[in-house]
C-alpha atoms as a PDB file:
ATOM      1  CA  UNK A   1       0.000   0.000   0.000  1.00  0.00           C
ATOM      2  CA  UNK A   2       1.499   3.423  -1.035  1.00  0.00           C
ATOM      3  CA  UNK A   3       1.892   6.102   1.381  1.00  0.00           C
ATOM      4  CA  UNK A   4       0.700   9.408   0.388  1.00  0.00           C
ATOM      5  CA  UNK A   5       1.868  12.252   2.335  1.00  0.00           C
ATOM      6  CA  UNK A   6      -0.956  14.271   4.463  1.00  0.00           C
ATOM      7  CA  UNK A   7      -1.924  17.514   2.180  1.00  0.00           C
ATOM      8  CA  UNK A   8       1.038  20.528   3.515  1.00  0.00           C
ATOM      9  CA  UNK A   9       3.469  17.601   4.528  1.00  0.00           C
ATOM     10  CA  UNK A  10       6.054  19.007   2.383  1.00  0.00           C
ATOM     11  CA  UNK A  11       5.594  22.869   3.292  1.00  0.00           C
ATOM     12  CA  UNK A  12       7.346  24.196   5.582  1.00  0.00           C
ATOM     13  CA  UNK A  13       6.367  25.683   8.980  1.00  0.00           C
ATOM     14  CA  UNK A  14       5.080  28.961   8.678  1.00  0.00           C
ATOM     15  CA  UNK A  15       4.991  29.213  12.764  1.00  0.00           C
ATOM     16  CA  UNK A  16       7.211  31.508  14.471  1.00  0.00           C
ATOM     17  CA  UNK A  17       9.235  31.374  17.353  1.00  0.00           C
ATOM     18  CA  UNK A  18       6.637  33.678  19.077  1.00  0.00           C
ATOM     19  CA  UNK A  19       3.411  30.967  18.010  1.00  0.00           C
ATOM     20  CA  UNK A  20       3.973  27.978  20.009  1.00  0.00           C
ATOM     21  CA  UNK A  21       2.200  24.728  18.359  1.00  0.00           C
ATOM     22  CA  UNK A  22      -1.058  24.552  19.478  1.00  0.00           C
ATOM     23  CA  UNK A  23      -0.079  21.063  21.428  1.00  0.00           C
ATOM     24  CA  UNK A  24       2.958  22.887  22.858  1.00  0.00           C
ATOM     25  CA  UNK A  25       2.509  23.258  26.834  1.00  0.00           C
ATOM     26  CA  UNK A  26       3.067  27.038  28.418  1.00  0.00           C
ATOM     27  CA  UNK A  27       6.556  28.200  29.624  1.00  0.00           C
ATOM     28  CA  UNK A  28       7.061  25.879  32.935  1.00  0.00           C
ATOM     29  CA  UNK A  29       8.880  29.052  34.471  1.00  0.00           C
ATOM     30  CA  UNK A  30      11.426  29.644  37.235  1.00  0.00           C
ATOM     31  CA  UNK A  31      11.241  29.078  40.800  1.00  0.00           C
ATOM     32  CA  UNK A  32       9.643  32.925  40.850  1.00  0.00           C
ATOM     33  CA  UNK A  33       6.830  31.756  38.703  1.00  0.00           C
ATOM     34  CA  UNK A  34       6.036  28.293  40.432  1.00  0.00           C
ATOM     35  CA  UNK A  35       5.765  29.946  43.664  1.00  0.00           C
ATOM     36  CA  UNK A  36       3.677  32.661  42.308  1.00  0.00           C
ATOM     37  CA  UNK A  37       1.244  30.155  40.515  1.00  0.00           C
ATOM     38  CA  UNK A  38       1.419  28.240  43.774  1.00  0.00           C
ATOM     39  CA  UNK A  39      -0.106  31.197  45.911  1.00  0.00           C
ATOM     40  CA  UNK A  40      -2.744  31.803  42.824  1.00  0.00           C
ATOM     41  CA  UNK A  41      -3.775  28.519  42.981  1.00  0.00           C
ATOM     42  CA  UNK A  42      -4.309  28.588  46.835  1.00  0.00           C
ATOM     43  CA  UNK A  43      -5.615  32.220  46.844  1.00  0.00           C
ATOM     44  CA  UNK A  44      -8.652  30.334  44.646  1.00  0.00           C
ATOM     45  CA  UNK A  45      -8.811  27.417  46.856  1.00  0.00           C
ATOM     46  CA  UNK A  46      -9.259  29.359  49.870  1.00  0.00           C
ATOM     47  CA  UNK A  47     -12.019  31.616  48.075  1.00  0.00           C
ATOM     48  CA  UNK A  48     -14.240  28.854  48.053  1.00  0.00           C
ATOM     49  CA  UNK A  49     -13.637  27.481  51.206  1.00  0.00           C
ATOM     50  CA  UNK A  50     -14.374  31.221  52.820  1.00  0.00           C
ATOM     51  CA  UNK A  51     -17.591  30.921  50.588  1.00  0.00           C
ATOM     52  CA  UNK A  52     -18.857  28.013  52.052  1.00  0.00           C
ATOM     53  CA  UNK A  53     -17.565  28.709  55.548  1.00  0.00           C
ATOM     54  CA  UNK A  54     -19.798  32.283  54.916  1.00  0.00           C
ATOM     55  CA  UNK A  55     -22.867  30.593  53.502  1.00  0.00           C
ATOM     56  CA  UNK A  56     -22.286  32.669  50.683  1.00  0.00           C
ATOM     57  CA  UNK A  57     -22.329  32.213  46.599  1.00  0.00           C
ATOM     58  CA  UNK A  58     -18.613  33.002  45.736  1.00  0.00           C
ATOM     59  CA  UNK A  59     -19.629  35.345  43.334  1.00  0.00           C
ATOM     60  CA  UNK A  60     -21.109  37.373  46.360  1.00  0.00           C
ATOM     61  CA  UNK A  61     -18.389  36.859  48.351  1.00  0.00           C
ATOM     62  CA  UNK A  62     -16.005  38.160  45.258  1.00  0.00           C
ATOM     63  CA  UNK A  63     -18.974  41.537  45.159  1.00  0.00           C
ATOM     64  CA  UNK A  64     -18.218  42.245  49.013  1.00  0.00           C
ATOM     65  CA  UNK A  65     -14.607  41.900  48.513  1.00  0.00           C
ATOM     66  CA  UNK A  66     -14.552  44.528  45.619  1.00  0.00           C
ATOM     67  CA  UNK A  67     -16.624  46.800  47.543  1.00  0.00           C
ATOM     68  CA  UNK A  68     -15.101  46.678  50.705  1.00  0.00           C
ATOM     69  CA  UNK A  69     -11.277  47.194  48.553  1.00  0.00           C
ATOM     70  CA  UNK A  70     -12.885  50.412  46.710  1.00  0.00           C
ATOM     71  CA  UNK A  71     -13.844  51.791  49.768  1.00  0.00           C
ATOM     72  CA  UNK A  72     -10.850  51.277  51.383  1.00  0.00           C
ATOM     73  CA  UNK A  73      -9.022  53.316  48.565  1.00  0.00           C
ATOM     74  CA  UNK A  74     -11.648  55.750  48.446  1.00  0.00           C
ATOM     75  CA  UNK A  75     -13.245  54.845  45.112  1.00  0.00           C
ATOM     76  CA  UNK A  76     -16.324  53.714  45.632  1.00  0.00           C
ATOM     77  CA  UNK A  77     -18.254  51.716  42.935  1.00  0.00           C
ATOM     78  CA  UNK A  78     -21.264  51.078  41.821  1.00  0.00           C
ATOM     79  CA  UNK A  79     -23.519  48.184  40.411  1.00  0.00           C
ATOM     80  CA  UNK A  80     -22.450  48.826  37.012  1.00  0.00           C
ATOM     81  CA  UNK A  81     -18.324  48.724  37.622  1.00  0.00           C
ATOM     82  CA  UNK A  82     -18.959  45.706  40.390  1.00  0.00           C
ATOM     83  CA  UNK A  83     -20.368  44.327  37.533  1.00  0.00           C
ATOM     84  CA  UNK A  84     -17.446  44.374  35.567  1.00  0.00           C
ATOM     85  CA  UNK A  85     -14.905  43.375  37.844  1.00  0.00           C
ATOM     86  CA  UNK A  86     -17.078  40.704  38.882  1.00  0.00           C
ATOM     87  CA  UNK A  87     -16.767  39.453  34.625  1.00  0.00           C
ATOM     88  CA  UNK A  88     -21.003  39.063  35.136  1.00  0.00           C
ATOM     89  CA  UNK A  89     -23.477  40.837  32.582  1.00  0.00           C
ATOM     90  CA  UNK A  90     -25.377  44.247  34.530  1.00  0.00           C
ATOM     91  CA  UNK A  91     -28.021  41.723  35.261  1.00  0.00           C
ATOM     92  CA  UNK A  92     -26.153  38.851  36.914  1.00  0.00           C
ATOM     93  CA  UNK A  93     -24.525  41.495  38.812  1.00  0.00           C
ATOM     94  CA  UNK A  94     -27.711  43.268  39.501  1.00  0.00           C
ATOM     95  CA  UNK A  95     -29.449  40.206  40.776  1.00  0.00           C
ATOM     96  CA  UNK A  96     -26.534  39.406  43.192  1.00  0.00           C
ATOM     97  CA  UNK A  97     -26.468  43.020  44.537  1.00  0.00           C
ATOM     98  CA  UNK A  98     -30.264  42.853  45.194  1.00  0.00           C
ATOM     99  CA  UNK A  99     -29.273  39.716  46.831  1.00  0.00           C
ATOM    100  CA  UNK A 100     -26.864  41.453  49.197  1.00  0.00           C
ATOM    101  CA  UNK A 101     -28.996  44.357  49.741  1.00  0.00           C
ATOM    102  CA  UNK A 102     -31.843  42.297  50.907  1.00  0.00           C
ATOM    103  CA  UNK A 103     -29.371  39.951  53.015  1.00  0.00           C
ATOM    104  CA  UNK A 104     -27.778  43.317  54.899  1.00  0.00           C
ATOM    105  CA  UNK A 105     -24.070  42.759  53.479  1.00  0.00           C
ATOM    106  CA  UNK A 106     -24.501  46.002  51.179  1.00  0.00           C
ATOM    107  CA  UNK A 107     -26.323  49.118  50.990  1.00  0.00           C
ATOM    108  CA  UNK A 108     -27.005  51.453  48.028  1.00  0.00           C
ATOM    109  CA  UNK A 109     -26.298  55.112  48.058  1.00  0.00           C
ATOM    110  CA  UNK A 110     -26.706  58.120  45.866  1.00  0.00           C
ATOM    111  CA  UNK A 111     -23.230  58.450  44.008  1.00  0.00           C
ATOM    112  CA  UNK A 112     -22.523  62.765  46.008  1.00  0.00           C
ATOM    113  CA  UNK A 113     -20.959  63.049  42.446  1.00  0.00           C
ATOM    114  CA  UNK A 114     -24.092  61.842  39.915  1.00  0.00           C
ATOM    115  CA  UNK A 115     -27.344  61.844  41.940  1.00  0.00           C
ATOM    116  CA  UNK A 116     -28.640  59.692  39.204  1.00  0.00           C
ATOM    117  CA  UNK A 117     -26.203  56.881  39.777  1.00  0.00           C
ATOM    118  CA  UNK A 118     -25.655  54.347  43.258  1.00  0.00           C
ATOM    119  CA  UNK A 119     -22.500  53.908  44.951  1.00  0.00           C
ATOM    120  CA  UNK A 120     -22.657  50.559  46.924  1.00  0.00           C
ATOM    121  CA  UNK A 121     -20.971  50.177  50.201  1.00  0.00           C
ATOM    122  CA  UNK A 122     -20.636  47.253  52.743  1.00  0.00           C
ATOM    123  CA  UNK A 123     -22.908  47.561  55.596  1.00  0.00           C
ATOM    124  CA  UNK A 124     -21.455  46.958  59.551  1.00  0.00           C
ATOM    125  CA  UNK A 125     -23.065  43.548  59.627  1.00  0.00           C
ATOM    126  CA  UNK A 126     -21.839  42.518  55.928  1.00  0.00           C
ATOM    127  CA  UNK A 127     -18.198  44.372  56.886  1.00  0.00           C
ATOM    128  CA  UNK A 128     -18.386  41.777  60.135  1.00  0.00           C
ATOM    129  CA  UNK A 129     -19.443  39.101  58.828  1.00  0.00           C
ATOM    130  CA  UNK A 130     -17.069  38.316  55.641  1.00  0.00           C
ATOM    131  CA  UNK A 131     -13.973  39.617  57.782  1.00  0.00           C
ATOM    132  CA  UNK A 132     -14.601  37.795  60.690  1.00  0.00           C
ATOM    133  CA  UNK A 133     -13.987  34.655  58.326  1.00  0.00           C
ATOM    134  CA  UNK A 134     -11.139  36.631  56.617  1.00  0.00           C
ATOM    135  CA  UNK A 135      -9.266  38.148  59.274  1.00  0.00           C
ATOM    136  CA  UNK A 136      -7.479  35.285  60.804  1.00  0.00           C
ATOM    137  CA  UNK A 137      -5.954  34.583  57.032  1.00  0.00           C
ATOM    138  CA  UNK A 138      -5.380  38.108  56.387  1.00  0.00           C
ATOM    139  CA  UNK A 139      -3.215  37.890  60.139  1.00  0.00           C
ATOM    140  CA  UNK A 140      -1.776  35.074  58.520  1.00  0.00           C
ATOM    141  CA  UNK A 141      -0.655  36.909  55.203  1.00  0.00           C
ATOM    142  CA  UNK A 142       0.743  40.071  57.353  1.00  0.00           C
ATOM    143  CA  UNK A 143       2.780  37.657  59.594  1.00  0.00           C
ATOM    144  CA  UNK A 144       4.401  35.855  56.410  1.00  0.00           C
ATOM    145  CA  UNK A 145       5.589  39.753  55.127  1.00  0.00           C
ATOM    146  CA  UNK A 146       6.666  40.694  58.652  1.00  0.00           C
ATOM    147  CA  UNK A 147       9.183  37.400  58.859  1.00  0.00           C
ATOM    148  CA  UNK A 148      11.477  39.086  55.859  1.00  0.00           C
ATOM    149  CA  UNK A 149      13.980  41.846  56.812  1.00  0.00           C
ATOM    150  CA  UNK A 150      13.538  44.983  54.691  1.00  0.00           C
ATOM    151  CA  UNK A 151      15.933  44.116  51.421  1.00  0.00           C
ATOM    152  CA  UNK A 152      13.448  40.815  50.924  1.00  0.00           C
ATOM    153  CA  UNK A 153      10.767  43.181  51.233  1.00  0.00           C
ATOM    154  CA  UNK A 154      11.565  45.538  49.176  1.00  0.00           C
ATOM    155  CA  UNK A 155      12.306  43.060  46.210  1.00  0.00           C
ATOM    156  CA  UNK A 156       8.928  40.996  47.180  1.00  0.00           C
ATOM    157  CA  UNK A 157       7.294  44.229  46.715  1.00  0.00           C
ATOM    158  CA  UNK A 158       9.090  45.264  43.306  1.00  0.00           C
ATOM    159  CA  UNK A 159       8.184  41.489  41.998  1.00  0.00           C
ATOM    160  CA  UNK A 160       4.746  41.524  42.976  1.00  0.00           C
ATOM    161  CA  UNK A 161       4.474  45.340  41.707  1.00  0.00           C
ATOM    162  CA  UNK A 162       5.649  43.724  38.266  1.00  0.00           C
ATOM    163  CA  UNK A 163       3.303  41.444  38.238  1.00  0.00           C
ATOM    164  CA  UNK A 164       0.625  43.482  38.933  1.00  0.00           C
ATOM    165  CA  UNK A 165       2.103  45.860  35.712  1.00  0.00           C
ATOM    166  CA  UNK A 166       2.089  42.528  33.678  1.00  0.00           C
ATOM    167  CA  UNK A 167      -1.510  41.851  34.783  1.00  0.00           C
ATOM    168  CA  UNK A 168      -2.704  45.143  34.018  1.00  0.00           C
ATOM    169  CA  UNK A 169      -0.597  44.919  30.413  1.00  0.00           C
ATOM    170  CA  UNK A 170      -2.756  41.391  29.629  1.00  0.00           C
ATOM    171  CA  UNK A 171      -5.633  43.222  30.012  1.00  0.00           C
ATOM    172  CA  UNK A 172      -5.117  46.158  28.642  1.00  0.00           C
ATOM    173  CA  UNK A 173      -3.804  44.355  24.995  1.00  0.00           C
ATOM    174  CA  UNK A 174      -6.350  43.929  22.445  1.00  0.00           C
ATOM    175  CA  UNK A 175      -6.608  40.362  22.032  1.00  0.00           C
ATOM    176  CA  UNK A 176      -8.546  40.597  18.844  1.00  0.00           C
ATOM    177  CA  UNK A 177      -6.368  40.164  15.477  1.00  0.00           C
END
Protein backbone atom coordinates (compact mmCIF):
# COMPACT_ATOMS: atom_id res chain seq x y z
CA UNK A 1 0.00 0.00 0.00
CA UNK A 2 1.50 3.42 -1.03
CA UNK A 3 1.89 6.10 1.38
CA UNK A 4 0.70 9.41 0.39
CA UNK A 5 1.87 12.25 2.33
CA UNK A 6 -0.96 14.27 4.46
CA UNK A 7 -1.92 17.51 2.18
CA UNK A 8 1.04 20.53 3.51
CA UNK A 9 3.47 17.60 4.53
CA UNK A 10 6.05 19.01 2.38
CA UNK A 11 5.59 22.87 3.29
CA UNK A 12 7.35 24.20 5.58
CA UNK A 13 6.37 25.68 8.98
CA UNK A 14 5.08 28.96 8.68
CA UNK A 15 4.99 29.21 12.76
CA UNK A 16 7.21 31.51 14.47
CA UNK A 17 9.23 31.37 17.35
CA UNK A 18 6.64 33.68 19.08
CA UNK A 19 3.41 30.97 18.01
CA UNK A 20 3.97 27.98 20.01
CA UNK A 21 2.20 24.73 18.36
CA UNK A 22 -1.06 24.55 19.48
CA UNK A 23 -0.08 21.06 21.43
CA UNK A 24 2.96 22.89 22.86
CA UNK A 25 2.51 23.26 26.83
CA UNK A 26 3.07 27.04 28.42
CA UNK A 27 6.56 28.20 29.62
CA UNK A 28 7.06 25.88 32.94
CA UNK A 29 8.88 29.05 34.47
CA UNK A 30 11.43 29.64 37.23
CA UNK A 31 11.24 29.08 40.80
CA UNK A 32 9.64 32.93 40.85
CA UNK A 33 6.83 31.76 38.70
CA UNK A 34 6.04 28.29 40.43
CA UNK A 35 5.76 29.95 43.66
CA UNK A 36 3.68 32.66 42.31
CA UNK A 37 1.24 30.16 40.51
CA UNK A 38 1.42 28.24 43.77
CA UNK A 39 -0.11 31.20 45.91
CA UNK A 40 -2.74 31.80 42.82
CA UNK A 41 -3.77 28.52 42.98
CA UNK A 42 -4.31 28.59 46.84
CA UNK A 43 -5.61 32.22 46.84
CA UNK A 44 -8.65 30.33 44.65
CA UNK A 45 -8.81 27.42 46.86
CA UNK A 46 -9.26 29.36 49.87
CA UNK A 47 -12.02 31.62 48.07
CA UNK A 48 -14.24 28.85 48.05
CA UNK A 49 -13.64 27.48 51.21
CA UNK A 50 -14.37 31.22 52.82
CA UNK A 51 -17.59 30.92 50.59
CA UNK A 52 -18.86 28.01 52.05
CA UNK A 53 -17.56 28.71 55.55
CA UNK A 54 -19.80 32.28 54.92
CA UNK A 55 -22.87 30.59 53.50
CA UNK A 56 -22.29 32.67 50.68
CA UNK A 57 -22.33 32.21 46.60
CA UNK A 58 -18.61 33.00 45.74
CA UNK A 59 -19.63 35.34 43.33
CA UNK A 60 -21.11 37.37 46.36
CA UNK A 61 -18.39 36.86 48.35
CA UNK A 62 -16.00 38.16 45.26
CA UNK A 63 -18.97 41.54 45.16
CA UNK A 64 -18.22 42.24 49.01
CA UNK A 65 -14.61 41.90 48.51
CA UNK A 66 -14.55 44.53 45.62
CA UNK A 67 -16.62 46.80 47.54
CA UNK A 68 -15.10 46.68 50.70
CA UNK A 69 -11.28 47.19 48.55
CA UNK A 70 -12.89 50.41 46.71
CA UNK A 71 -13.84 51.79 49.77
CA UNK A 72 -10.85 51.28 51.38
CA UNK A 73 -9.02 53.32 48.56
CA UNK A 74 -11.65 55.75 48.45
CA UNK A 75 -13.25 54.84 45.11
CA UNK A 76 -16.32 53.71 45.63
CA UNK A 77 -18.25 51.72 42.93
CA UNK A 78 -21.26 51.08 41.82
CA UNK A 79 -23.52 48.18 40.41
CA UNK A 80 -22.45 48.83 37.01
CA UNK A 81 -18.32 48.72 37.62
CA UNK A 82 -18.96 45.71 40.39
CA UNK A 83 -20.37 44.33 37.53
CA UNK A 84 -17.45 44.37 35.57
CA UNK A 85 -14.91 43.37 37.84
CA UNK A 86 -17.08 40.70 38.88
CA UNK A 87 -16.77 39.45 34.62
CA UNK A 88 -21.00 39.06 35.14
CA UNK A 89 -23.48 40.84 32.58
CA UNK A 90 -25.38 44.25 34.53
CA UNK A 91 -28.02 41.72 35.26
CA UNK A 92 -26.15 38.85 36.91
CA UNK A 93 -24.52 41.49 38.81
CA UNK A 94 -27.71 43.27 39.50
CA UNK A 95 -29.45 40.21 40.78
CA UNK A 96 -26.53 39.41 43.19
CA UNK A 97 -26.47 43.02 44.54
CA UNK A 98 -30.26 42.85 45.19
CA UNK A 99 -29.27 39.72 46.83
CA UNK A 100 -26.86 41.45 49.20
CA UNK A 101 -29.00 44.36 49.74
CA UNK A 102 -31.84 42.30 50.91
CA UNK A 103 -29.37 39.95 53.01
CA UNK A 104 -27.78 43.32 54.90
CA UNK A 105 -24.07 42.76 53.48
CA UNK A 106 -24.50 46.00 51.18
CA UNK A 107 -26.32 49.12 50.99
CA UNK A 108 -27.00 51.45 48.03
CA UNK A 109 -26.30 55.11 48.06
CA UNK A 110 -26.71 58.12 45.87
CA UNK A 111 -23.23 58.45 44.01
CA UNK A 112 -22.52 62.76 46.01
CA UNK A 113 -20.96 63.05 42.45
CA UNK A 114 -24.09 61.84 39.91
CA UNK A 115 -27.34 61.84 41.94
CA UNK A 116 -28.64 59.69 39.20
CA UNK A 117 -26.20 56.88 39.78
CA UNK A 118 -25.66 54.35 43.26
CA UNK A 119 -22.50 53.91 44.95
CA UNK A 120 -22.66 50.56 46.92
CA UNK A 121 -20.97 50.18 50.20
CA UNK A 122 -20.64 47.25 52.74
CA UNK A 123 -22.91 47.56 55.60
CA UNK A 124 -21.46 46.96 59.55
CA UNK A 125 -23.07 43.55 59.63
CA UNK A 126 -21.84 42.52 55.93
CA UNK A 127 -18.20 44.37 56.89
CA UNK A 128 -18.39 41.78 60.13
CA UNK A 129 -19.44 39.10 58.83
CA UNK A 130 -17.07 38.32 55.64
CA UNK A 131 -13.97 39.62 57.78
CA UNK A 132 -14.60 37.79 60.69
CA UNK A 133 -13.99 34.66 58.33
CA UNK A 134 -11.14 36.63 56.62
CA UNK A 135 -9.27 38.15 59.27
CA UNK A 136 -7.48 35.29 60.80
CA UNK A 137 -5.95 34.58 57.03
CA UNK A 138 -5.38 38.11 56.39
CA UNK A 139 -3.22 37.89 60.14
CA UNK A 140 -1.78 35.07 58.52
CA UNK A 141 -0.65 36.91 55.20
CA UNK A 142 0.74 40.07 57.35
CA UNK A 143 2.78 37.66 59.59
CA UNK A 144 4.40 35.85 56.41
CA UNK A 145 5.59 39.75 55.13
CA UNK A 146 6.67 40.69 58.65
CA UNK A 147 9.18 37.40 58.86
CA UNK A 148 11.48 39.09 55.86
CA UNK A 149 13.98 41.85 56.81
CA UNK A 150 13.54 44.98 54.69
CA UNK A 151 15.93 44.12 51.42
CA UNK A 152 13.45 40.81 50.92
CA UNK A 153 10.77 43.18 51.23
CA UNK A 154 11.57 45.54 49.18
CA UNK A 155 12.31 43.06 46.21
CA UNK A 156 8.93 41.00 47.18
CA UNK A 157 7.29 44.23 46.72
CA UNK A 158 9.09 45.26 43.31
CA UNK A 159 8.18 41.49 42.00
CA UNK A 160 4.75 41.52 42.98
CA UNK A 161 4.47 45.34 41.71
CA UNK A 162 5.65 43.72 38.27
CA UNK A 163 3.30 41.44 38.24
CA UNK A 164 0.62 43.48 38.93
CA UNK A 165 2.10 45.86 35.71
CA UNK A 166 2.09 42.53 33.68
CA UNK A 167 -1.51 41.85 34.78
CA UNK A 168 -2.70 45.14 34.02
CA UNK A 169 -0.60 44.92 30.41
CA UNK A 170 -2.76 41.39 29.63
CA UNK A 171 -5.63 43.22 30.01
CA UNK A 172 -5.12 46.16 28.64
CA UNK A 173 -3.80 44.35 25.00
CA UNK A 174 -6.35 43.93 22.44
CA UNK A 175 -6.61 40.36 22.03
CA UNK A 176 -8.55 40.60 18.84
CA UNK A 177 -6.37 40.16 15.48
Amino acid sequence: MAQHPSPGADEPDRRTAEQPAPTQSAPVGDELSKALRDVLTLTQLARGVLAERLRMPLTNVEAVEHVIMARAVDDPIGPAELSRRLGVTSAAGTQSVNRLVSEGHLARHPNPHDRRRQVLDVTESGFHHVMGELAPLLGLLYQAGRELDEADRAGALRYLQNVSAAYRAYLASDTED
